[in-house]
N, C-alpha and C. Protein backbone atom coordinates (compact mmCIF):
# COMPACT_ATOMS: atom_id res chain seq x y z
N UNK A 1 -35.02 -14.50 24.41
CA UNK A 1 -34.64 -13.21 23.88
C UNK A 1 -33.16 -12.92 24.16
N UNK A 2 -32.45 -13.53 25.20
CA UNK A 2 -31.17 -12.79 25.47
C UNK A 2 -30.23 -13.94 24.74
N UNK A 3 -31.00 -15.14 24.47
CA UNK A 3 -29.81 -16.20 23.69
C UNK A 3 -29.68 -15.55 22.43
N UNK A 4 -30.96 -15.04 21.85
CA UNK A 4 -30.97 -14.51 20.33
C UNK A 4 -30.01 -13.27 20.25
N UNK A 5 -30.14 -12.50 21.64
CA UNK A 5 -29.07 -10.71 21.51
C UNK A 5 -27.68 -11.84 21.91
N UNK A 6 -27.07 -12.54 22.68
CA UNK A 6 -26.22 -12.79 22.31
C UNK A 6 -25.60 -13.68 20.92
N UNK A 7 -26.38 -14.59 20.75
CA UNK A 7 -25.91 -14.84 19.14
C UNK A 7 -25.71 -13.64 18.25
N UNK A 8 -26.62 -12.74 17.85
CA UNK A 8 -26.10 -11.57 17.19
C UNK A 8 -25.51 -11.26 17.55
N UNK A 9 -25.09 -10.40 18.95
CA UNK A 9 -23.53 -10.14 18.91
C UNK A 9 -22.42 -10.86 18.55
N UNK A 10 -22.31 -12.02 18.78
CA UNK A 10 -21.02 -12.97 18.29
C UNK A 10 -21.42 -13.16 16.59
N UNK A 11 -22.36 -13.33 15.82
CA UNK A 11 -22.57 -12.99 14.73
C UNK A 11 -21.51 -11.78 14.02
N UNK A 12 -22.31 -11.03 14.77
CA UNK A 12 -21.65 -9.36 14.27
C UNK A 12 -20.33 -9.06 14.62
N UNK A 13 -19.67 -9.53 16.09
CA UNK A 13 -18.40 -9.38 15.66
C UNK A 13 -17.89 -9.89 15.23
N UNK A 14 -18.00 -11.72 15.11
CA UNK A 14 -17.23 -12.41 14.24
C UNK A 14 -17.16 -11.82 12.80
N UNK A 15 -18.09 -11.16 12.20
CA UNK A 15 -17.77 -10.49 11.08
C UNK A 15 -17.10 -9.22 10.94
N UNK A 16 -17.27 -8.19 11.88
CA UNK A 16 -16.28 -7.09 11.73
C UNK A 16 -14.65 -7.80 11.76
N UNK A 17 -14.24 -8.64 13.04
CA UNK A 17 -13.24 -9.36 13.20
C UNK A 17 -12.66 -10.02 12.06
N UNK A 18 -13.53 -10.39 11.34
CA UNK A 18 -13.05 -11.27 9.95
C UNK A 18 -13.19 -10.84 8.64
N UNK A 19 -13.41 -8.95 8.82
CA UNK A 19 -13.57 -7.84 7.10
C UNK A 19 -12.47 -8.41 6.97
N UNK A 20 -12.43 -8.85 5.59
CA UNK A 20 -11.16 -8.84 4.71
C UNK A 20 -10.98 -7.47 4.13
N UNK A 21 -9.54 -7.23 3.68
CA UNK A 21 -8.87 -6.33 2.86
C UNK A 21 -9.13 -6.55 1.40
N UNK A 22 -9.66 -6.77 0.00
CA UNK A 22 -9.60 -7.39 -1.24
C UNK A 22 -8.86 -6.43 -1.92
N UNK A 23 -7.85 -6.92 -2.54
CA UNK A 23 -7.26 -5.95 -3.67
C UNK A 23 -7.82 -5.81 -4.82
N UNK A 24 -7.97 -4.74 -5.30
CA UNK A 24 -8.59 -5.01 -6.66
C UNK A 24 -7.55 -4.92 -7.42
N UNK A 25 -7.56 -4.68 -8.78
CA UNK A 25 -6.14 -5.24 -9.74
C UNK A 25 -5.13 -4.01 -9.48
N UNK A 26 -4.20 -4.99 -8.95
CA UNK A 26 -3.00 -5.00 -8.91
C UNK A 26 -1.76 -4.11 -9.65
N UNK A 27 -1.00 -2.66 -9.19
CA UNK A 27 0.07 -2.42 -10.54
C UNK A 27 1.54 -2.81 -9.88
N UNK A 28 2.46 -3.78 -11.03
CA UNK A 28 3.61 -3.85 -10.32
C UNK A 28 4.46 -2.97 -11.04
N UNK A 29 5.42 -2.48 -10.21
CA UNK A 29 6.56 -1.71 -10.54
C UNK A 29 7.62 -1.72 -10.14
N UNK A 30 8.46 -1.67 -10.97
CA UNK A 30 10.14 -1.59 -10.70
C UNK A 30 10.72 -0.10 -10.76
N UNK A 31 12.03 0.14 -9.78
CA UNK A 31 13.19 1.24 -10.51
C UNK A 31 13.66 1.73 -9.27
N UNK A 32 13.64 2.73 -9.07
CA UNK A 32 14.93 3.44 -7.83
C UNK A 32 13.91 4.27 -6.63
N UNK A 33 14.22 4.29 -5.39
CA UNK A 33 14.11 5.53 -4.80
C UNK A 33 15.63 6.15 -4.74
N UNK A 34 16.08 7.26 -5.14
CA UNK A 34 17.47 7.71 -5.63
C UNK A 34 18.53 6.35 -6.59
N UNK A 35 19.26 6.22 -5.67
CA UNK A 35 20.43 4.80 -6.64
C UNK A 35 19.54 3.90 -5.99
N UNK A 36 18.74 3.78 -5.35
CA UNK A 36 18.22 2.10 -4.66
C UNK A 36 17.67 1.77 -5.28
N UNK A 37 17.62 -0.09 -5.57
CA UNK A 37 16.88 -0.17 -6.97
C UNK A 37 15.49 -1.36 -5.67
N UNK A 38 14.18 -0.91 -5.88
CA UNK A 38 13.51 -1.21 -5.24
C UNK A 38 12.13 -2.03 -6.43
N UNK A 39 11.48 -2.58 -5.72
CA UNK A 39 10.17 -3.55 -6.38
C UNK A 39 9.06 -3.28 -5.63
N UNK A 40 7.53 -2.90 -6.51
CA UNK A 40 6.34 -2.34 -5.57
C UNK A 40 5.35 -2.85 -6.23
N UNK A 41 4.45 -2.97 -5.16
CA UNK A 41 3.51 -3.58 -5.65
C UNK A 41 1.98 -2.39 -4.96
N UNK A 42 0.91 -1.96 -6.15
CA UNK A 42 0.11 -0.83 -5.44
C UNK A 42 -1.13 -0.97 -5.97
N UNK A 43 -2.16 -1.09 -5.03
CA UNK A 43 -4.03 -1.47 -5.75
C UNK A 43 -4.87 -0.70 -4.78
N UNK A 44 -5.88 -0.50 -5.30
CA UNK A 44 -7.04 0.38 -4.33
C UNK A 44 -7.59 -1.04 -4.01
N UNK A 45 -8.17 -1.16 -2.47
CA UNK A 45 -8.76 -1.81 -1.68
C UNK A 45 -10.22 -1.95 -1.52
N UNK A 46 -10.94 -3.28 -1.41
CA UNK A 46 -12.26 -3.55 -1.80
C UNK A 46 -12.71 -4.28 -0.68
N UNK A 47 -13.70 -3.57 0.39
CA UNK A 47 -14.01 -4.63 1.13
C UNK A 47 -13.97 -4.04 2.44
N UNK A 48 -13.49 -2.68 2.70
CA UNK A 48 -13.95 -2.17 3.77
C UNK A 48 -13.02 -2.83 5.60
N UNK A 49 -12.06 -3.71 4.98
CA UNK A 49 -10.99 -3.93 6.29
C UNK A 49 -10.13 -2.93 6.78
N UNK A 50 -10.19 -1.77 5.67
CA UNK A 50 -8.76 -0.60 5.96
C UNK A 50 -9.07 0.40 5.64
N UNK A 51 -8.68 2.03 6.31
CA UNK A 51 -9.31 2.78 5.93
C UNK A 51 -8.09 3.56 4.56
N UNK A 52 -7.44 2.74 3.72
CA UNK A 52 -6.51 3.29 3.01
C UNK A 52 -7.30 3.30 1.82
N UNK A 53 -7.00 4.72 1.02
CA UNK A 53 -7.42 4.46 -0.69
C UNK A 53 -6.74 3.46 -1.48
N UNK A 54 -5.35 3.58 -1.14
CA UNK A 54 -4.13 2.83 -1.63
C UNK A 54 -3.35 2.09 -0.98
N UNK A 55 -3.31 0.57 -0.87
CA UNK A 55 -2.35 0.06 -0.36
C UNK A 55 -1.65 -1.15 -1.25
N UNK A 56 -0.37 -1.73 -0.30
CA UNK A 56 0.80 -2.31 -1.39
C UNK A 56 1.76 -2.32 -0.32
N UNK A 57 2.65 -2.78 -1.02
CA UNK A 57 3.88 -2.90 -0.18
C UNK A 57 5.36 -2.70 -1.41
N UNK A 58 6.40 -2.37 -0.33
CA UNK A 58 7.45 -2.60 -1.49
C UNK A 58 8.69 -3.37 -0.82
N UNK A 59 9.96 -3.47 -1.69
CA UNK A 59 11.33 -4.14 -0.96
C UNK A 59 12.07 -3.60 -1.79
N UNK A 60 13.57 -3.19 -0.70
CA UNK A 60 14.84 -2.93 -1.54
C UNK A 60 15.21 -4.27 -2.37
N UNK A 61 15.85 -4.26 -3.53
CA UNK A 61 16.25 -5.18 -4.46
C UNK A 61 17.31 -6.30 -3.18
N UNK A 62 18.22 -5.18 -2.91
CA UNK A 62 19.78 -5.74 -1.92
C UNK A 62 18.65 -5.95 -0.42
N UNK A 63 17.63 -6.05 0.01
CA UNK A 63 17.24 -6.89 0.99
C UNK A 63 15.73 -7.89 1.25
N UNK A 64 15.10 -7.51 0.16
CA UNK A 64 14.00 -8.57 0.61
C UNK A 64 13.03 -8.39 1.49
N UNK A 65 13.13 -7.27 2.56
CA UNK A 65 12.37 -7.06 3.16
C UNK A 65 11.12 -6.43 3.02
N UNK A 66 9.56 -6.87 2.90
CA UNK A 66 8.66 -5.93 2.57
C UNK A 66 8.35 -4.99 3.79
N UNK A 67 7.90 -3.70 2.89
CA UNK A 67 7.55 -2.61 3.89
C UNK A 67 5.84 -2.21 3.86
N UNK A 68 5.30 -2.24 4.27
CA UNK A 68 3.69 -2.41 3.81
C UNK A 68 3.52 -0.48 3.43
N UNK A 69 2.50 -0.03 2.62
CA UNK A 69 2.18 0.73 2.14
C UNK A 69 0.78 0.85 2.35
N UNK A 70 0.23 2.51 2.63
CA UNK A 70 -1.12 2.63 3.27
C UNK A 70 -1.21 4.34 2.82
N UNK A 71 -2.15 4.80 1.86
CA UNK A 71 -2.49 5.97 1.33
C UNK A 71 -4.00 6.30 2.06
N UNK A 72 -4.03 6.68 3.31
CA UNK A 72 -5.49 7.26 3.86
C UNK A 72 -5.95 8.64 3.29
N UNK A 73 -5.10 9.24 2.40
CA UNK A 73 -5.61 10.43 2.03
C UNK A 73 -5.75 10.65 0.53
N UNK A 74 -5.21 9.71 -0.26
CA UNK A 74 -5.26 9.86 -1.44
C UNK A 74 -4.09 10.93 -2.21
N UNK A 75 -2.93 10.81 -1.44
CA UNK A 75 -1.83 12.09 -1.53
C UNK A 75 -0.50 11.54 -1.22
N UNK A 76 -0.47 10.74 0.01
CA UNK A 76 0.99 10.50 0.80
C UNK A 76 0.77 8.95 0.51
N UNK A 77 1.46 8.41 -0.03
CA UNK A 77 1.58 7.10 0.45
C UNK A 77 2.82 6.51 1.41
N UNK A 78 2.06 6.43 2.34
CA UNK A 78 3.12 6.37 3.83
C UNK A 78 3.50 4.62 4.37
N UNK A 79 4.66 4.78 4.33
CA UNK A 79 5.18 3.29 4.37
C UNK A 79 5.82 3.09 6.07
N UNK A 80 5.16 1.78 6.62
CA UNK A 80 5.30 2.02 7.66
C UNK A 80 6.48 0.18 8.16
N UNK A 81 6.78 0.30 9.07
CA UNK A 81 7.97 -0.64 9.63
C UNK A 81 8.15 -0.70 11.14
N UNK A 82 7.58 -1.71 11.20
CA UNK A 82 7.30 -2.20 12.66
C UNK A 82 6.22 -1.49 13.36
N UNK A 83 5.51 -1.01 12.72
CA UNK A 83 4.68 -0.20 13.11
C UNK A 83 4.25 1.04 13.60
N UNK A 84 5.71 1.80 12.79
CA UNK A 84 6.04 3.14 12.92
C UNK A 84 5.95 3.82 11.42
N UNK A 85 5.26 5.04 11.65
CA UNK A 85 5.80 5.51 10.11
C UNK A 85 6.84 5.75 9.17
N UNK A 86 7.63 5.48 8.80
CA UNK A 86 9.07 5.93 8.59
C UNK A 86 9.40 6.80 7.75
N UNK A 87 8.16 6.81 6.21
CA UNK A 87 8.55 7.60 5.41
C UNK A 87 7.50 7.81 4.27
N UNK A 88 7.16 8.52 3.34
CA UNK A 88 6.10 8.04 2.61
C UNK A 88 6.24 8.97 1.19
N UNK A 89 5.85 8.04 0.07
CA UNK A 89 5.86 8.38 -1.24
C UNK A 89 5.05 9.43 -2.31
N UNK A 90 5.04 10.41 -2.53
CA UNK A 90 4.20 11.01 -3.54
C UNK A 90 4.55 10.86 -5.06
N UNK A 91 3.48 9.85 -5.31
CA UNK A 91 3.46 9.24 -6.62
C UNK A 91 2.41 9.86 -7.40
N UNK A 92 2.73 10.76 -8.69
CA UNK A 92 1.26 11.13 -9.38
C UNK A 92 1.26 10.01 -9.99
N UNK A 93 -0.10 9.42 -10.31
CA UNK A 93 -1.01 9.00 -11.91
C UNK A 93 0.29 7.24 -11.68
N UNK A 94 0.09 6.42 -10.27
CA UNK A 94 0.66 5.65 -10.59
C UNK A 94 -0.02 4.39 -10.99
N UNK A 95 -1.59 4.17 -11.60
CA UNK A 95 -1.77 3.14 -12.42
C UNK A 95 -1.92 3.37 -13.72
N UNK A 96 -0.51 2.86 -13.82
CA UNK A 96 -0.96 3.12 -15.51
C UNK A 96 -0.32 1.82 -16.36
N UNK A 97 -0.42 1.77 -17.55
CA UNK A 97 -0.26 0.69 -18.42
C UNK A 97 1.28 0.23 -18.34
N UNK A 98 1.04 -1.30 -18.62
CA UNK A 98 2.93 -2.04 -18.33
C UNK A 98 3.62 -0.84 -19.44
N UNK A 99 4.50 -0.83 -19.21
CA UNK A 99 5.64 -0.23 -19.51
C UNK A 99 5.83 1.13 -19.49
N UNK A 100 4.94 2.04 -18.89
CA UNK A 100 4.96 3.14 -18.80
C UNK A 100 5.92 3.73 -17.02
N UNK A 101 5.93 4.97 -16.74
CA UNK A 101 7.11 5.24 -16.34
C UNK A 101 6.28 6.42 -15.35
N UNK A 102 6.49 6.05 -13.90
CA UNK A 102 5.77 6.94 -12.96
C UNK A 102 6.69 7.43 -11.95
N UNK A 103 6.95 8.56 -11.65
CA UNK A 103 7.72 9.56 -10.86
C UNK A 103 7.31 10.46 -9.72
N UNK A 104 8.53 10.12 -8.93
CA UNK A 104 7.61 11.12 -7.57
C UNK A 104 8.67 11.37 -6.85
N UNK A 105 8.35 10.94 -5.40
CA UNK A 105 9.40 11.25 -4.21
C UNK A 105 9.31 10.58 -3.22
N UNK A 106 10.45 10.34 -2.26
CA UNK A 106 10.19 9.56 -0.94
C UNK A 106 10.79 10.73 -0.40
N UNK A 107 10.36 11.13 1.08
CA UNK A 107 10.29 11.76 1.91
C UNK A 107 10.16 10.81 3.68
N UNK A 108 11.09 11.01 4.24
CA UNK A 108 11.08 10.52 5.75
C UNK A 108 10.38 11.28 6.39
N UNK A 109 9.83 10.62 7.15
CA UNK A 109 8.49 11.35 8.20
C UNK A 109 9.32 13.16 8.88
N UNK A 110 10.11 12.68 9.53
CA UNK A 110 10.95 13.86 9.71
C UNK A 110 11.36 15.44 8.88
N UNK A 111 10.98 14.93 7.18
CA UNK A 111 11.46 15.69 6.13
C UNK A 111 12.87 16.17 6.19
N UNK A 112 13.51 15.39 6.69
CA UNK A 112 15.03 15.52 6.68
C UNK A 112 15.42 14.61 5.38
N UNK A 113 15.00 13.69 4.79
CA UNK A 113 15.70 12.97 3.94
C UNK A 113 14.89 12.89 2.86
N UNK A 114 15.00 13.11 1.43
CA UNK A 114 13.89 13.40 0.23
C UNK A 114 14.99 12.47 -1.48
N UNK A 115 14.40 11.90 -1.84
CA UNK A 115 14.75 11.23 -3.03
C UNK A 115 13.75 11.03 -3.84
N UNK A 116 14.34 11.01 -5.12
CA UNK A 116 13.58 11.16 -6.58
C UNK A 116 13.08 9.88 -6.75
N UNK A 117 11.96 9.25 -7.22
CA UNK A 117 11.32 8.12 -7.33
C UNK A 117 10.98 8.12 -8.90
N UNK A 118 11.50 7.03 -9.58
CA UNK A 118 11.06 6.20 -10.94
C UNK A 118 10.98 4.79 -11.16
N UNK A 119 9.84 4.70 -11.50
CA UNK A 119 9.56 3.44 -11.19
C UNK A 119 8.72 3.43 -12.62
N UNK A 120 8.94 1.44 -13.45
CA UNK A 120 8.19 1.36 -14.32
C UNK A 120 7.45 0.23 -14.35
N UNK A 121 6.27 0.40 -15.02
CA UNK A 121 4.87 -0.77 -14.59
C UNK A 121 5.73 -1.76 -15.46
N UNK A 122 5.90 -2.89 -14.76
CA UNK A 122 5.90 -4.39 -15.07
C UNK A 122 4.95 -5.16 -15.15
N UNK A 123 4.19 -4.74 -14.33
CA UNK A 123 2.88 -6.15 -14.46
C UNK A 123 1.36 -5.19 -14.32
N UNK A 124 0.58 -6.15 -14.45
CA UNK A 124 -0.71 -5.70 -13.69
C UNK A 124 -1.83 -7.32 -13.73
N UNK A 125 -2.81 -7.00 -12.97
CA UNK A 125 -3.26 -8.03 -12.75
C UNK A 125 -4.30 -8.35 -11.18
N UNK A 126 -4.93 -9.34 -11.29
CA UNK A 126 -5.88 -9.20 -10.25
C UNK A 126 -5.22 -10.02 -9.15
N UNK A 127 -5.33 -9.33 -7.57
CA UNK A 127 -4.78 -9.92 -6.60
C UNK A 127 -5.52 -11.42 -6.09
């Protein structure tokens, strides 16, 4: 009896330990937060690894660096860096068909710093 309760436990956590994240399809987008010309990528999550409605990531054009993206409320999409929050996006109605044109705002955690966001669907597709 106690070989069987420990196999289930290592069963069971090896599986919480190993939820994947699944993206479901994919929207890509291009255009600015203010003059910065930035690239994003944004999908609702399948699979129960994260507690975000929305996640994605994006990069400034001039650096390459991705910033991961995580919407737990269905409102803020909050972009975080090194594992701090830094700043986060309010995007209405942003899956929508390639070539259409979605607008919002970036806002720093602080609300000291606020820029206009346009961005247009380039792609879509399954992750």
């Amino acid at each position: 009896m106690k070989k069987l309760f420990i196999l289930s436990v290592f069963f069971l956590s090896h599986s919480y330990v190993n939820s994947q994240t699944i993206w479901t399809e994919e929207t890509k987008l291009k255009g600015t937060i203010g003059q910065y010309e930035i690239a994003m990528t944004l999908a609702v999550p399948y699979g129960g690894g994260t507690p975000c409605f929305t996640i994605g990531e994006y990069y400034y054009s001039s650096k390459k660096k991705k910033i991961r993206l995580c919407s737990e409320d269905d409102e803020k999409i909050i972009e975080r860096v090194g594992g701090n929050e830094t700043g986060y996006f309010i995007l209405k109605d942003w899956n929508k068909k390639i070539g259409q044109t979605v607008v919002g705002s970036w806002h720093s955690m602080d609300g000291k710093k606020s820029y206009p966001v346009a961005l247009k669907v380039i792609g879509k597709g399954e992750y």
